[in-house]
Protein backbone atom coordinates (compact mmCIF):
# COMPACT_ATOMS: atom_id res chain seq x y z
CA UNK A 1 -0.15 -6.39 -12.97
CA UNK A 2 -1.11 -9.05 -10.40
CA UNK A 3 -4.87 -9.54 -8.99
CA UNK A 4 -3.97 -11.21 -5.83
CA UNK A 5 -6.78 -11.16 -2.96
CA UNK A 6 -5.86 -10.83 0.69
CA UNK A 7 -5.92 -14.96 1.28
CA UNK A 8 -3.16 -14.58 -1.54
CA UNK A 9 -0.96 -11.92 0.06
CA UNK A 10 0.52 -13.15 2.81
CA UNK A 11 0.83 -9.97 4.78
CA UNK A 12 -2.77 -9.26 4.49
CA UNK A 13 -3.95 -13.28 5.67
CA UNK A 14 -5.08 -13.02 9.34
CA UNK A 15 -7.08 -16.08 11.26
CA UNK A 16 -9.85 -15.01 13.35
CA UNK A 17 -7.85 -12.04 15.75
CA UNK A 18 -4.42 -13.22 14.55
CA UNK A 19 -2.18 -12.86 12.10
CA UNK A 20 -2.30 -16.02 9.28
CA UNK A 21 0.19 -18.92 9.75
CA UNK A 22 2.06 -17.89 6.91
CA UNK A 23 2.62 -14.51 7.87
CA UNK A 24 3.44 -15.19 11.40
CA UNK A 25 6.21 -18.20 10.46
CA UNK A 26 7.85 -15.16 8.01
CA UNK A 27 8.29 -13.21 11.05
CA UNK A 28 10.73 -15.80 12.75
CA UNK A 29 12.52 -15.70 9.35
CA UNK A 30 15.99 -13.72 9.63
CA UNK A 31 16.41 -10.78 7.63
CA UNK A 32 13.32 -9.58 5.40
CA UNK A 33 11.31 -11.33 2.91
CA UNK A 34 9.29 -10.57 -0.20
CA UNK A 35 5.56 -10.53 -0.54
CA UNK A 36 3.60 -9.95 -3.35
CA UNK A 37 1.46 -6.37 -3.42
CA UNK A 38 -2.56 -6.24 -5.02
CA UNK A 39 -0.77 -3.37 -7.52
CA UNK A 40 1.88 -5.18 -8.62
CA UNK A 41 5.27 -5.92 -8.50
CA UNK A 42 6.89 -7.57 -5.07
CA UNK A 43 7.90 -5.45 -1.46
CA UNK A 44 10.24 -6.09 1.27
CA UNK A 45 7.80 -7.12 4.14
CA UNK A 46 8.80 -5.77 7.20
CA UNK A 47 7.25 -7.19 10.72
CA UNK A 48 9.35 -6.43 13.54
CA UNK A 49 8.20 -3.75 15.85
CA UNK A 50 11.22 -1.99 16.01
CA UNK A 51 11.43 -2.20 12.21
CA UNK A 52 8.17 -0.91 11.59
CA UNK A 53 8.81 2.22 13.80
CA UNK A 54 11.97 3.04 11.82
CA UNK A 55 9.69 2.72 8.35
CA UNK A 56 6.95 4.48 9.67
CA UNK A 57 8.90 7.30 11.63
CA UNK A 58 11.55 8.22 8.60
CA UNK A 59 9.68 10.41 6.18
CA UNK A 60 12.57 11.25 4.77
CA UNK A 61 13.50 8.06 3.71
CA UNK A 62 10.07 5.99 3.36
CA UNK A 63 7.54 8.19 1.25
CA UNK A 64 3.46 7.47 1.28
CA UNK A 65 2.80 9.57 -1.49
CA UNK A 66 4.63 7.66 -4.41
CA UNK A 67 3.72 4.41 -2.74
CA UNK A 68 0.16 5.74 -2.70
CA UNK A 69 0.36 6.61 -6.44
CA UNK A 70 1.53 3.30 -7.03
CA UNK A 71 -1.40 1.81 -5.24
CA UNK A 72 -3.64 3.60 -6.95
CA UNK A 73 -3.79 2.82 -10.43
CA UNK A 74 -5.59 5.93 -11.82
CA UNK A 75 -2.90 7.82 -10.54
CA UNK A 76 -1.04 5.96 -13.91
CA UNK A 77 -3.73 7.11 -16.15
CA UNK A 78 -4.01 10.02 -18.68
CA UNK A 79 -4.18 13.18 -17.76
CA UNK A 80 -7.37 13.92 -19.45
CA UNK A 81 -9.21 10.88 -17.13
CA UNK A 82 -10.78 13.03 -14.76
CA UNK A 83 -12.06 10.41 -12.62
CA UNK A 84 -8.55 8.65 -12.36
CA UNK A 85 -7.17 11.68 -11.52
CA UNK A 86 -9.91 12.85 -9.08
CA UNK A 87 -9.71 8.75 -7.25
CA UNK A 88 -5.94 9.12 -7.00
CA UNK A 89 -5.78 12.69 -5.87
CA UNK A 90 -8.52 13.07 -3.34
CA UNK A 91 -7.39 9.10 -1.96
CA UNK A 92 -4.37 11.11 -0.91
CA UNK A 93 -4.94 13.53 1.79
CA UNK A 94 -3.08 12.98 4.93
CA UNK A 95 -2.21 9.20 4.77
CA UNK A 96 -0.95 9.30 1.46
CA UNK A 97 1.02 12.55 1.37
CA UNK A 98 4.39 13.73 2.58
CA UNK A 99 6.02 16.61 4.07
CA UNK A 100 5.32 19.85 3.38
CA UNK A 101 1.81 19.51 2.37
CA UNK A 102 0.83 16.88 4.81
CA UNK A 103 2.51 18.87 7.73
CA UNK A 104 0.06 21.53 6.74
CA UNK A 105 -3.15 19.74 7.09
CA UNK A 106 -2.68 18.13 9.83
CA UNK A 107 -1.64 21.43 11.95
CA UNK A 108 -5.21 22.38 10.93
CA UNK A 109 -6.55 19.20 12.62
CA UNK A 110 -4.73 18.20 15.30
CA UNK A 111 -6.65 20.81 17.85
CA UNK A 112 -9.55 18.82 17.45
CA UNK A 113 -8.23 15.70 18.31
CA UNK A 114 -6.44 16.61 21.93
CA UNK A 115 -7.45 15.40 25.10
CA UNK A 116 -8.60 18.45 26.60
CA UNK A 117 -10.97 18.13 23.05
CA UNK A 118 -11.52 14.37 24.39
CA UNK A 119 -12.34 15.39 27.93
CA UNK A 120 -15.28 17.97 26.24
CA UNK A 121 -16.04 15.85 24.37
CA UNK A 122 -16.58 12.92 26.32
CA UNK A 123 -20.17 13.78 28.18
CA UNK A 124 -21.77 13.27 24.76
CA UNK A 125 -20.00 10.42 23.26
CA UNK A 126 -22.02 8.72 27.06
CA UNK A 127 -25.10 10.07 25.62
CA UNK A 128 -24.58 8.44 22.25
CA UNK A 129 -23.75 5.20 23.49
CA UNK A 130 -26.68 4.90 26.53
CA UNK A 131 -29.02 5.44 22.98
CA UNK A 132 -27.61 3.13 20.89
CA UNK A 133 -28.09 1.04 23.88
CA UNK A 134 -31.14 1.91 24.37
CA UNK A 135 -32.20 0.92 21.12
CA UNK A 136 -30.34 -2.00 21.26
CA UNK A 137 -32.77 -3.24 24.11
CA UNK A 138 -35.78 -2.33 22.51
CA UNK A 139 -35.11 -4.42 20.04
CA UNK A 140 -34.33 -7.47 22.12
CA UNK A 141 -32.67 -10.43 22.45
CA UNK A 142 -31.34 -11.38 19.69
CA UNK A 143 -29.28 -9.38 17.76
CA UNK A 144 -26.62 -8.61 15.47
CA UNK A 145 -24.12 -6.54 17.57
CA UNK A 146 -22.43 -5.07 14.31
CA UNK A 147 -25.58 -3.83 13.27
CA UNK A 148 -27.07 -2.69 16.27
CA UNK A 149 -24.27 -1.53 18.21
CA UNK A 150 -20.55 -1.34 16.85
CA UNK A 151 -21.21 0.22 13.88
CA UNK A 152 -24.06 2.79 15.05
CA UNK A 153 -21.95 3.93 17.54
CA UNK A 154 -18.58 5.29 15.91
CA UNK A 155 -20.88 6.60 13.06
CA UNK A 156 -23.37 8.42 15.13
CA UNK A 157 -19.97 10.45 16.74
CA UNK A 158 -17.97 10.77 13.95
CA UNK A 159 -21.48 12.07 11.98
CA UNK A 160 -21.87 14.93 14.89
CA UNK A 161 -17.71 15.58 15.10
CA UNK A 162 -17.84 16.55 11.33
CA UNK A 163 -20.93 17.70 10.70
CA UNK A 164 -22.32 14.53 8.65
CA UNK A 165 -26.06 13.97 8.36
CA UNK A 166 -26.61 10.84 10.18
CA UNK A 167 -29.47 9.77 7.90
CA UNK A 168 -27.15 9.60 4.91
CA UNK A 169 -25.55 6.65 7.11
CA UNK A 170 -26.58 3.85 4.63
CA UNK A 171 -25.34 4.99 1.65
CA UNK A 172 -21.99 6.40 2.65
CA UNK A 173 -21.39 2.91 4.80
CA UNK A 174 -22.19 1.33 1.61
CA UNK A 175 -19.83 3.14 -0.52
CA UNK A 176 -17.31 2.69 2.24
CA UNK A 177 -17.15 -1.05 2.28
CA UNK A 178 -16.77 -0.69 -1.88
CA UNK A 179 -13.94 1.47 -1.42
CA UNK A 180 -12.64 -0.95 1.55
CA UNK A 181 -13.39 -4.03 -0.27
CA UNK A 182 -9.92 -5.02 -1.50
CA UNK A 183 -11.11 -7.39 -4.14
CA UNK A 184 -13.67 -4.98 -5.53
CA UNK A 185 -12.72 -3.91 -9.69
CA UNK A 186 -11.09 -0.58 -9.78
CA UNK A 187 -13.66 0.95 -12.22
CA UNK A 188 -16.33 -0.31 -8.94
CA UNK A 189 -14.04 1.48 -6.57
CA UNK A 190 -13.19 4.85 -8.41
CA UNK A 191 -17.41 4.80 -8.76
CA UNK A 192 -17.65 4.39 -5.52
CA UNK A 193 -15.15 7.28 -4.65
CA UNK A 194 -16.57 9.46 -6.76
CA UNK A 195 -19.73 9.50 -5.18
CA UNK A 196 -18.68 10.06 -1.88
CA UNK A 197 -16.78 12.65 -3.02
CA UNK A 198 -19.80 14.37 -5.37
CA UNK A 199 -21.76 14.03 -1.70
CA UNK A 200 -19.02 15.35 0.56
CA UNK A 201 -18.37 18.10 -1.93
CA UNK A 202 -22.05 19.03 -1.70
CA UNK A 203 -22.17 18.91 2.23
CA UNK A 204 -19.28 21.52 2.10
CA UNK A 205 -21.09 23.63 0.55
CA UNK A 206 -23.71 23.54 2.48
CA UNK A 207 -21.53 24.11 5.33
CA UNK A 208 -19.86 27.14 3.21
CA UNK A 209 -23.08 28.81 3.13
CA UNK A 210 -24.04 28.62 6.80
CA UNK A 211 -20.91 27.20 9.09
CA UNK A 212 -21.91 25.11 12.13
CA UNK A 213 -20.02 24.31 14.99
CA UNK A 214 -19.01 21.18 13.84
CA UNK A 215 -15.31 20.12 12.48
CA UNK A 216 -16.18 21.11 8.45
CA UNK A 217 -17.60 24.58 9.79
CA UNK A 218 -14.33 25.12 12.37
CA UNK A 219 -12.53 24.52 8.98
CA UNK A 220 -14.29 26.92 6.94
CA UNK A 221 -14.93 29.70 9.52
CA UNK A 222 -11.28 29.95 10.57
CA UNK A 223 -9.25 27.95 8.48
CA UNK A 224 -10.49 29.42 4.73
CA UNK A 225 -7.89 31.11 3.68
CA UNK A 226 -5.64 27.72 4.13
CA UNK A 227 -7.13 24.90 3.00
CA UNK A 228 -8.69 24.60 -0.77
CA UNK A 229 -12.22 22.89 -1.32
CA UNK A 230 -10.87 19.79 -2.86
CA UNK A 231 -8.43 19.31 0.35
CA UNK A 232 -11.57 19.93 2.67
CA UNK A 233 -13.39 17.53 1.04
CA UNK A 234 -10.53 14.70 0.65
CA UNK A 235 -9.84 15.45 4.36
CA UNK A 236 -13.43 15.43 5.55
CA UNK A 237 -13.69 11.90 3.44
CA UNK A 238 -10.92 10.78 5.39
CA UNK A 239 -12.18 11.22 8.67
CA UNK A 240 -15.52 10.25 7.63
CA UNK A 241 -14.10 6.71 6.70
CA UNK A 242 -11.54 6.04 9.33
CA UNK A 243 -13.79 7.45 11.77
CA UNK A 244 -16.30 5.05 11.69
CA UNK A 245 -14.47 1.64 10.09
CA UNK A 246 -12.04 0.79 12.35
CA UNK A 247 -13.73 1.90 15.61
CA UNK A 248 -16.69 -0.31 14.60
CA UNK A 249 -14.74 -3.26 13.68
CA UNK A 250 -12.94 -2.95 16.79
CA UNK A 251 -15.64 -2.50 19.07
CA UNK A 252 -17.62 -5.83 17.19
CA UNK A 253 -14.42 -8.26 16.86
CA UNK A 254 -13.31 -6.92 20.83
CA UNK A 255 -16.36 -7.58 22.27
CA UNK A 256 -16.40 -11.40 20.43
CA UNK A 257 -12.97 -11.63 21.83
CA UNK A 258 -14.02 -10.50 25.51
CA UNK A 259 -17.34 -13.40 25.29
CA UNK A 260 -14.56 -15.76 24.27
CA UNK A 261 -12.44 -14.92 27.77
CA UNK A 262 -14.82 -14.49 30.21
CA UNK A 263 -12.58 -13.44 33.58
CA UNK A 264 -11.34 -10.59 31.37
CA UNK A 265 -14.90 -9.86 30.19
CA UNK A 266 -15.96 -9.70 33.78
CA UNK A 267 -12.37 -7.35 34.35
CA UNK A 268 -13.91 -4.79 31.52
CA UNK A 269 -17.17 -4.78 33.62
CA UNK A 270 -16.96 -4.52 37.04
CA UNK A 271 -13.31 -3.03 37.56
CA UNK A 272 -13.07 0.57 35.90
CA UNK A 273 -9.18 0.41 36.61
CA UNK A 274 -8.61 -2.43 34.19
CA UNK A 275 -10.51 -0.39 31.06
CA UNK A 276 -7.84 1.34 29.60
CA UNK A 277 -5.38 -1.25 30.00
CA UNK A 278 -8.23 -4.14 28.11
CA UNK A 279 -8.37 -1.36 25.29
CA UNK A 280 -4.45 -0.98 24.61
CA UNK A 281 -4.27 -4.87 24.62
CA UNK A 282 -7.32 -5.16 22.64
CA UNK A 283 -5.98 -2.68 19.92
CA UNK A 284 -2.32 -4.88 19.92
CA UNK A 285 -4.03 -7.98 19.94
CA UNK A 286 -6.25 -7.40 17.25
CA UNK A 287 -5.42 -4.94 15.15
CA UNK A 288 -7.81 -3.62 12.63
CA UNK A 289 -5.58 -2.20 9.73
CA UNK A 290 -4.23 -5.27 8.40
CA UNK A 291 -3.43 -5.08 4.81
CA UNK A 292 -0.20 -3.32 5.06
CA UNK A 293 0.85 -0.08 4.73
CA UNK A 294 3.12 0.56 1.73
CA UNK A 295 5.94 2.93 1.48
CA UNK A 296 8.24 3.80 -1.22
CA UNK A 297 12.66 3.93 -0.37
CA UNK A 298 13.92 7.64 -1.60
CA UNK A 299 17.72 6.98 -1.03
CA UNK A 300 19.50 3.86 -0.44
CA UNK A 301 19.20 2.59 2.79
CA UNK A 302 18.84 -0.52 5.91
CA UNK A 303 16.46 -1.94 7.45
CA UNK A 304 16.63 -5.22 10.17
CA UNK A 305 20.07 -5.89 8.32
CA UNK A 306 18.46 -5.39 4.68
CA UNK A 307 19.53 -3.76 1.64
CA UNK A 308 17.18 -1.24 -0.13
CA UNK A 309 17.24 0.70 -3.21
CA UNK A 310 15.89 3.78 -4.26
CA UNK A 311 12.75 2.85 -5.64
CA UNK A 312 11.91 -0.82 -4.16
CA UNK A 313 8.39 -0.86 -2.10
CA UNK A 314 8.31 -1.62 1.35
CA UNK A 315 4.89 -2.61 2.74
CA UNK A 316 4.98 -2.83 6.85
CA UNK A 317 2.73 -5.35 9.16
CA UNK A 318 1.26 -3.82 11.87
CA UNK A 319 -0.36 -6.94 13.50
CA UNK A 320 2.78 -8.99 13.39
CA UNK A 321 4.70 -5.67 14.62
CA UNK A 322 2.05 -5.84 17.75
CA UNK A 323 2.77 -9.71 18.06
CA UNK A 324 6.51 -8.98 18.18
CA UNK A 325 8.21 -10.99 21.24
CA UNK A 326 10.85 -8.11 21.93
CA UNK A 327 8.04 -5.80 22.61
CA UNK A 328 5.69 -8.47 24.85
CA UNK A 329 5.83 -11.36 26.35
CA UNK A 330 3.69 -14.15 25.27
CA UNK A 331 2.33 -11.91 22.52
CA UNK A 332 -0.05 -14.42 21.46
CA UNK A 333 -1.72 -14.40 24.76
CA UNK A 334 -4.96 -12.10 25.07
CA UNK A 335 -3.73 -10.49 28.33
CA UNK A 336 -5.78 -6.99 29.65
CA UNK A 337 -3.44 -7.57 32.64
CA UNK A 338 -0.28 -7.17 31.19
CA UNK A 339 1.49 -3.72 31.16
CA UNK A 340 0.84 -1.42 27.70
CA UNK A 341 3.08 -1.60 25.63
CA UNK A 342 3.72 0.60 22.96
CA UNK A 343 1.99 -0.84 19.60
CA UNK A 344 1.70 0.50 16.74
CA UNK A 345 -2.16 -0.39 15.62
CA UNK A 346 -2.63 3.41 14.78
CA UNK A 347 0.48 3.55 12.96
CA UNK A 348 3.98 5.47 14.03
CA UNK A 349 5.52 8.73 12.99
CA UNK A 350 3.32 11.74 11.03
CA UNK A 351 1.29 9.20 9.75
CA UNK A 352 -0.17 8.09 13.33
CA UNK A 353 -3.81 8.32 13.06
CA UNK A 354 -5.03 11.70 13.97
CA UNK A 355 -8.28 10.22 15.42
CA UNK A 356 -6.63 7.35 18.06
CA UNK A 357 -7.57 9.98 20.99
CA UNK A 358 -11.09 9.76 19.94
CA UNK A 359 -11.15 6.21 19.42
CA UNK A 360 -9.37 4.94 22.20
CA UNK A 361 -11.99 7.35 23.83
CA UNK A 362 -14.85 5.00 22.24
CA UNK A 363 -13.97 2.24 22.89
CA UNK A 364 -13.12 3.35 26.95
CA UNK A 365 -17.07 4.23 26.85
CA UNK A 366 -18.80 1.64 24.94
CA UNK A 367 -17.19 -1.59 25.93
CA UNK A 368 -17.48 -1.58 29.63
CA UNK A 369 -21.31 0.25 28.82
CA UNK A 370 -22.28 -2.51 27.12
CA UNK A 371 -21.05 -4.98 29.53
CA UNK A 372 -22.53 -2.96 32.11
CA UNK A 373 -26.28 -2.80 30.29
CA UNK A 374 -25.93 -6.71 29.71
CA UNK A 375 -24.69 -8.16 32.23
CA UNK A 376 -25.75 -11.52 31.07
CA UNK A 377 -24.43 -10.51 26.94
CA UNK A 378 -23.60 -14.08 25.14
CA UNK A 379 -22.74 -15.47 21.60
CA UNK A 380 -25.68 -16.75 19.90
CA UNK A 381 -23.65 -19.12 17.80
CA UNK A 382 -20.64 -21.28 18.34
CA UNK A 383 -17.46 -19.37 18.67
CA UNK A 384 -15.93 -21.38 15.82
CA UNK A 385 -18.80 -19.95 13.59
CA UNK A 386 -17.94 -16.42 14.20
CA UNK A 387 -17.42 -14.85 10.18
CA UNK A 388 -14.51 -12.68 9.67
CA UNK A 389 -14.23 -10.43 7.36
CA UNK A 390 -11.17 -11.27 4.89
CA UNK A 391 -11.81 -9.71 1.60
CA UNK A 392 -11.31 -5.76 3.31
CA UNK A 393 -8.56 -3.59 4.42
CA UNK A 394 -9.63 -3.18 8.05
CA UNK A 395 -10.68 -6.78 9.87
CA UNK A 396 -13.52 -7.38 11.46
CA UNK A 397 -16.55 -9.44 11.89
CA UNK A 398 -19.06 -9.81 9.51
CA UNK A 399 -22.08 -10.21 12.21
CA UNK A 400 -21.95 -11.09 15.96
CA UNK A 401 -25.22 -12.63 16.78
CA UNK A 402 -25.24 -11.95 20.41
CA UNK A 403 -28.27 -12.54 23.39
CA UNK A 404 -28.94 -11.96 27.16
């Protein structure tokens, strides 16, 4: 069993927005290579866009739920460790599940997540932003953006979406960044989980008593009959974590990378035409999810020109799949001008997160609002001082001292 740490694992090293030297020089390599995995044992490391897409769409031949069982080493343990069993199970729902049972819970989700569900919800996502902003001005000049902006912001929405108190924001985004922190000890993590899980398990029963009209009370009031407690709460947990992680370290690392370009700062800000376009480059360019996402072969197969056996692990790159040069140009280049193109920072296939409506959403509010309310928004430190964070499995920045 190997203890590497992301600077160790060469598909999880990134430098500042981009992916790490090491990673990106692989990439140029013909065929496939090998990278080590934090669970042990080595993977085929596959990069290339089009690559990626055939992992990630293929179901069938790429499973998430044994490679989630292998990344999870309670999964391994006895039967009568509840807590193993409880880490590895709940850890599961929807990104670490196949076919049928993932196809089920994420028919009971999806309605919430179109864009008609965007579009009503959109008026108070506005509201929620203007306040954090709002507060953000009270406090004045300076502050820590992460703190006082990108993380209040996805957690105040996804809070109301599910039906999460958002006083209880401190200790679940505690627990979160244990359960994120890749070089945290497993007996730390499953702690960690189980907490979250003892409070989420609580909430639904709260919400079991008296259903709201929020997502966990949709679920219970006309969904009962087809989703158990355990999946409500694994799912709920799900969403509760994605929902605010990798919206907030998007919105904090974006808006560093925006101060550090200033025409395409100014773009964001006074031309509402050029918004969505900065947030699709944004989300290639940078791309939160980093670490890899692992996948086990069912049936002997190729991929990019590579032999696989049933069995071998497969762990995919998304950020060197969005820095491919067959699917952009200059990929390297931090260009809000250039035409989308079709990344893959919220994954491909079933797996594509079921919350990118809602957080491309976000980030078309907050970024050009926050531009907007500080017109004259700066970094309050060198660029070259900026901390990212390395030692998690989304990227971000640490803190963003910013003024105006």
């Amino acid at each position: 069993m190997t203890s590497k740490t992301p600077l160790h694992l060469v598909h999880a090293a990134r430098e500042r927005y981009s992916p790490g030297p090491a990673l990106a020089e692989r990439a140029h390599t013909d065929g496939l290579t090998r990278t080590d995995t934090p669970f042990g044992g080595p993977a085929w490391l596959v990069t290339r866009h089009e690559d990626v897409r055939a992992v990630l769409g293929d179901a069938a031949r790429f499973s998430s739920a044994t490679a989630d069982r292998r990344a999870n080493p309670p999964a391994a343990q006895s039967d009568t460790d509840s807590a193993g069993k409880q880490f590895a199970s709940a850890a599961s729902f929807l990104v670490g599940q196949d076919p049928p049972e993932h196809t089920r819970l994420r028919r009971l989700l999806t309605p919430e997540f179109t864009m008609r569900r965007m579009r009503e919800l959109a008026p108070r996502v506005r509201a929620v932003v203007s306040e954090v902003l709002d507060a953000m001005q009270d406090a004045g000049s300076p502050v820590d953006l992460v703190e006082r902006f990108a993380l209040p912001v996805p957690s105040l929405v996804i809070c109301e979406l599910l039906g999460v108190p958002y006083a209880d924001r401190e200790m679940f985004q505690h627990l979160t960044a244990v359960q994120l922190r890749v070089t945290a000890a497993q007996d730390e993590r499953t702690d960690a989980f189980l907490a979250l899980r003892s409070y989420m398990g609580d909430l639904v029963d709260r919400h079991r008593s008296a259903p709201g009209a929020d997502l966990i009370g949709m679920l219970i009031r006309e969904h009962d009959d087809d989703i158990t407690h355990d999946e409500l709460v694994g799912v709920a947990l799900v969403l509760l974590i994605a929902g605010h992680e990798t919206t907030a370290n998007t919105l904090g690392a974006g808006t560093a990378l925006l101060l550090e370009h200033p025409e395409q700062l100014a773009a964001v800000r006074d031309e509402p035409h050029q918004v969505d376009g900065a947030v699709e480059e944004l989300l290639r360019f940078f791309t939160p999810v980093h670490t890899g996402l692992a996948r086990t072969v069912t049936t002997d197969t190729v991929i990019g020109g590579q032999q696989m056996k049933t069995g071998d692990l497969v762990v995919v790159s998304l950020p060197m799949a969005n820095r491919d040069p067959r699917l952009v140009t200059a990929p390297d280049d931090f260009d809000i001008a250039r035409k989308p193109a079709p990344h893959v920072a919220f994954g491909h296939g079933i797996h594509h997160c079921v919350g990118a409506p809602l957080a491309r959403m976000e980030l078309r509010i907050a970024l050009p609002a926050l531009l907007q309310r500080f017109p004259g928004l700066r970094l309050d430190l060198d660029p070259a001082d900026i901390q990212f964070r390395t030692m998690t499995a989304v990227h971000g920045v640490e803190r963003l001292p910013v003024a105006w």
